[in-house]
PDB file of N, CA and C in Angstrom:
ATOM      1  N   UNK A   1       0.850  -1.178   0.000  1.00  0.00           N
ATOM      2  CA  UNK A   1       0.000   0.000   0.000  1.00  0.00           C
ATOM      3  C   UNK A   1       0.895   1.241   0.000  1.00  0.00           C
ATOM      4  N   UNK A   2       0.247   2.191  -0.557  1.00  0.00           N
ATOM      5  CA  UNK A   2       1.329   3.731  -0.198  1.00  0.00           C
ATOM      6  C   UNK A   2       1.417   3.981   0.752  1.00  0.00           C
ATOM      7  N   UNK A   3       2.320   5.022   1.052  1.00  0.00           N
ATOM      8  CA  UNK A   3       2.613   5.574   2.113  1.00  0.00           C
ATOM      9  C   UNK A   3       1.581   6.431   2.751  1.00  0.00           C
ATOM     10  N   UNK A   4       0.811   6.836   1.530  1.00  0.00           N
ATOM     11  CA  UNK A   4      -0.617   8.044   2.130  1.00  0.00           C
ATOM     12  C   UNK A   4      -1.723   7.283   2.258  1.00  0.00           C
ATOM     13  N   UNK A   5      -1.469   6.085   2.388  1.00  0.00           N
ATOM     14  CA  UNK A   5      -2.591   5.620   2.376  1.00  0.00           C
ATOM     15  C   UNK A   5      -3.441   6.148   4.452  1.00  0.00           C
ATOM     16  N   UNK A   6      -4.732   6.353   4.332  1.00  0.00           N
ATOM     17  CA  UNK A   6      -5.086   6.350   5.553  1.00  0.00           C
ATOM     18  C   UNK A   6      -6.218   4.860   6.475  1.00  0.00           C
ATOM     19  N   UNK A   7      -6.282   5.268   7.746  1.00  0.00           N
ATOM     20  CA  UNK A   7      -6.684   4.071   8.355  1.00  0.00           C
ATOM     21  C   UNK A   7      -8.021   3.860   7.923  1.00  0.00           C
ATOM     22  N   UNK A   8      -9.120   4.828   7.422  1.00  0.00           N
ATOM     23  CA  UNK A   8     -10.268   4.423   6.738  1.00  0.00           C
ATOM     24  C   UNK A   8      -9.874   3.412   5.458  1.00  0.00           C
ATOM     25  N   UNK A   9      -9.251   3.910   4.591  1.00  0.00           N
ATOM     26  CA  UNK A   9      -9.248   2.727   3.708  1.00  0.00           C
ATOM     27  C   UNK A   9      -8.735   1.370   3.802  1.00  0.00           C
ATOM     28  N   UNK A  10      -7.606   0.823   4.998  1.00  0.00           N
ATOM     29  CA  UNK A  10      -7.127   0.157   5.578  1.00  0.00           C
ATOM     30  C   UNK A  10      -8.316  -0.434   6.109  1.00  0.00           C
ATOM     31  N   UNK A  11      -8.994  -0.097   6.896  1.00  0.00           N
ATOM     32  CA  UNK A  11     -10.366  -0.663   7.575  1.00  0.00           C
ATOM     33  C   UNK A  11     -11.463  -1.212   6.416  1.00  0.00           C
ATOM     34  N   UNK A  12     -11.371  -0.156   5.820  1.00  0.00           N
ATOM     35  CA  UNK A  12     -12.225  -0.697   4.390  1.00  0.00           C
ATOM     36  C   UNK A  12     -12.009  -1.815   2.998  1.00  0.00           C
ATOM     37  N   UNK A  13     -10.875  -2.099   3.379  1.00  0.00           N
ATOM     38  CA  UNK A  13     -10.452  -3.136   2.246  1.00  0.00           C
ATOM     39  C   UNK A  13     -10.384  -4.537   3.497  1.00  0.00           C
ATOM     40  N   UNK A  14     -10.310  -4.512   4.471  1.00  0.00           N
ATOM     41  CA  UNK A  14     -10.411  -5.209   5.788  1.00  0.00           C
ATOM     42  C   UNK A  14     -11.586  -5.920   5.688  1.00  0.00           C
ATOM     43  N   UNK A  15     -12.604  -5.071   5.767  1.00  0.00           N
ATOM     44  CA  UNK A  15     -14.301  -5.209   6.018  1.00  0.00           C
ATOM     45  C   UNK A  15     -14.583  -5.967   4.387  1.00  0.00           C
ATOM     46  N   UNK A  16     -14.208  -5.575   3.628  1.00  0.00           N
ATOM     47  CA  UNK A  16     -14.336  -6.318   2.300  1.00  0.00           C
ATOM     48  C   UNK A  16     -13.693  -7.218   2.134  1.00  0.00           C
ATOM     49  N   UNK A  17     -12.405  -7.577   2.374  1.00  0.00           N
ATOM     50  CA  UNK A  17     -11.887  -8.963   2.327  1.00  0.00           C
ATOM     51  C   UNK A  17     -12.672 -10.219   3.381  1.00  0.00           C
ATOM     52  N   UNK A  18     -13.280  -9.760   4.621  1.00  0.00           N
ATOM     53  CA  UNK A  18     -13.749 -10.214   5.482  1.00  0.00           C
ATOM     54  C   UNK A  18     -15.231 -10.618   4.734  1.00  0.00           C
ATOM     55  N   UNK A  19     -16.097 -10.108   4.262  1.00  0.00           N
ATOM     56  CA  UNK A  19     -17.366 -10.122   3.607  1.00  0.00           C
ATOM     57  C   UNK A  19     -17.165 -11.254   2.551  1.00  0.00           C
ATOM     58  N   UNK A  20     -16.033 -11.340   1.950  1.00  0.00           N
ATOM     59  CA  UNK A  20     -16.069 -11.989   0.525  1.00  0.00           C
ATOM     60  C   UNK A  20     -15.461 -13.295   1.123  1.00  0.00           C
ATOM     61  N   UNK A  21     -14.304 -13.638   2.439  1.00  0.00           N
ATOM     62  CA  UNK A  21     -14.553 -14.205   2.841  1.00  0.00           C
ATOM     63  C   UNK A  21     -15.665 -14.947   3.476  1.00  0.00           C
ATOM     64  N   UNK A  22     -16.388 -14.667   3.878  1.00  0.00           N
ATOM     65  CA  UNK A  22     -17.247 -15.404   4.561  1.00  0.00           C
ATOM     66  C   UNK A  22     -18.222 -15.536   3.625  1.00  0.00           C
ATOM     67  N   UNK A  23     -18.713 -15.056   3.002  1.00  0.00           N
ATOM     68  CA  UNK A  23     -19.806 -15.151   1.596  1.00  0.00           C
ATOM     69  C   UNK A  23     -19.300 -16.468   0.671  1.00  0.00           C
ATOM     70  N   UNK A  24     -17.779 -16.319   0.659  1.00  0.00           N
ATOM     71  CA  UNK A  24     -17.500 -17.575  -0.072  1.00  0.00           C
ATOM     72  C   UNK A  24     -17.389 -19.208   1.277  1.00  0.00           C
ATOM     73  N   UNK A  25     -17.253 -18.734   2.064  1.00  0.00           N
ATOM     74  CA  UNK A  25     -17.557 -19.965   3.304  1.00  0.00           C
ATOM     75  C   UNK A  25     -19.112 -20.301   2.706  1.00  0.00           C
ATOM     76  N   UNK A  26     -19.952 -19.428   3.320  1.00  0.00           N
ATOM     77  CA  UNK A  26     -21.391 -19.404   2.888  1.00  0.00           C
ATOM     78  C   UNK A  26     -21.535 -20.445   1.729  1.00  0.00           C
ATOM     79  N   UNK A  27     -20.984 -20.202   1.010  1.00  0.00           N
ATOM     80  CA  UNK A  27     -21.571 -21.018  -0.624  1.00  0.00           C
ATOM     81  C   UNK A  27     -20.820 -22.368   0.322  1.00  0.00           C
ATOM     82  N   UNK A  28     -19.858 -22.610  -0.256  1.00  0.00           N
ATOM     83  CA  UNK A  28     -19.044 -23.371   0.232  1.00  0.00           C
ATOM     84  C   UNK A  28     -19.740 -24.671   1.139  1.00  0.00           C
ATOM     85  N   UNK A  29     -20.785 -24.206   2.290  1.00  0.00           N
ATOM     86  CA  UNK A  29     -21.233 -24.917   2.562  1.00  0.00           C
ATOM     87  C   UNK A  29     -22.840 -25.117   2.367  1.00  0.00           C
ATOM     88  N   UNK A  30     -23.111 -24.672   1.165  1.00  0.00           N
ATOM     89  CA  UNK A  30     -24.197 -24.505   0.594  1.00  0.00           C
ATOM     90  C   UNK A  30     -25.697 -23.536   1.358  1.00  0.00           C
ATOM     91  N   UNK A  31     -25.224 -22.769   1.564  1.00  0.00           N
ATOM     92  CA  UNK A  31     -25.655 -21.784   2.805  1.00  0.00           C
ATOM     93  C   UNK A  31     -26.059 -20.325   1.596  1.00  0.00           C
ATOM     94  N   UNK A  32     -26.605 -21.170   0.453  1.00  0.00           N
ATOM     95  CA  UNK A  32     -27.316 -20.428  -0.190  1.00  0.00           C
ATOM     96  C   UNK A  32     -29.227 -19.871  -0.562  1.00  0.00           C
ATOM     97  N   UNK A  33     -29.289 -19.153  -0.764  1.00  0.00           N
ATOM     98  CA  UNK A  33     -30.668 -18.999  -1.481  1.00  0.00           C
ATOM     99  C   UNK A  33     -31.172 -19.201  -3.035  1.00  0.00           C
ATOM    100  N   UNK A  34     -31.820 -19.261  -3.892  1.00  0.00           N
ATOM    101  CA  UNK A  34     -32.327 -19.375  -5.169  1.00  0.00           C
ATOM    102  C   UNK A  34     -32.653 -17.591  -5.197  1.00  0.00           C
ATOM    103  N   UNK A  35     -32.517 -17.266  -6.594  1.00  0.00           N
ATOM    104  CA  UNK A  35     -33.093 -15.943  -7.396  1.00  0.00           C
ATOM    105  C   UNK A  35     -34.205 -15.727  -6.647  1.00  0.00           C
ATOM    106  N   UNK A  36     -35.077 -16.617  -6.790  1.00  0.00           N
ATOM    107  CA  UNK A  36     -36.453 -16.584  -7.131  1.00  0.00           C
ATOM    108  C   UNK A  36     -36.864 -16.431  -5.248  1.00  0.00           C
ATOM    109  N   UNK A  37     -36.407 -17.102  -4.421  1.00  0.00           N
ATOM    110  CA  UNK A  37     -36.568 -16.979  -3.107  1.00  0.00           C
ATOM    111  C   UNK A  37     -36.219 -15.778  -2.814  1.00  0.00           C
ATOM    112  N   UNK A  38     -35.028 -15.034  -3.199  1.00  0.00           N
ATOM    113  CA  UNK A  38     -34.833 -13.755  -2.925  1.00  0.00           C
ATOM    114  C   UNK A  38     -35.641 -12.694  -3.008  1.00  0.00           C
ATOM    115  N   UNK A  39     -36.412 -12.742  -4.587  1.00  0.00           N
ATOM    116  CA  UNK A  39     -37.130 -11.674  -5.403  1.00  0.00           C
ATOM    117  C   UNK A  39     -38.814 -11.784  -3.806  1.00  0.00           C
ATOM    118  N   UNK A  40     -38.664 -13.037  -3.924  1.00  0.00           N
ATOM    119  CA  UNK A  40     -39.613 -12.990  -2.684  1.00  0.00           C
ATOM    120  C   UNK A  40     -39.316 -12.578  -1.229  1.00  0.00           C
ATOM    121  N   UNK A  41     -38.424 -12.400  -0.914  1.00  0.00           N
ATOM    122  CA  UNK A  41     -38.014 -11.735   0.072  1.00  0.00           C
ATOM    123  C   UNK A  41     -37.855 -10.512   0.120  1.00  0.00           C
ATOM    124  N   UNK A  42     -37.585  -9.870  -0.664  1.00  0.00           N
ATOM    125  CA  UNK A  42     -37.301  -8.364  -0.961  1.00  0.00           C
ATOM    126  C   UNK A  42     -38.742  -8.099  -1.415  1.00  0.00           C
ATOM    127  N   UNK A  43     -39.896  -8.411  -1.857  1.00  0.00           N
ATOM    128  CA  UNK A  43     -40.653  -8.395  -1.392  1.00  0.00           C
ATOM    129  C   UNK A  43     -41.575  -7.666  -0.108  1.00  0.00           C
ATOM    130  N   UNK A  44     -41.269  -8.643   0.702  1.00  0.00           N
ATOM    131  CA  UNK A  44     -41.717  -7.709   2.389  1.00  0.00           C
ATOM    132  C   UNK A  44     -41.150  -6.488   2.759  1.00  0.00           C
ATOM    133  N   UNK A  45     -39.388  -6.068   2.056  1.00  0.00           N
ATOM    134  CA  UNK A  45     -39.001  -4.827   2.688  1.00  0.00           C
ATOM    135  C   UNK A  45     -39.982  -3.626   2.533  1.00  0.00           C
TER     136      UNK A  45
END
């Protein structure tokens, strides 16, 4: 990383490596939903 880099973006590439981790755990252990279950869920919001 640069030298200018600051601690927000440090935190923020953190929080995103962490997300995509665990999203890919998620699949991984089939800890998914269908399209179509979703479109129905979003739904109620």
């Amino acid at each position: 990383m640069p030298d200018t880099v600051n601690i927000d973006e440090i935190m923020y590439r953190l929080y995103v490596i962490d997300k995509v981790r665990k999203g890919r755990e998620a699949v991984w252990q089939g800890n998914v939903i269908s399209v179509e279950e979703l479109k129905e869920e979003m739904k109620s919001w």
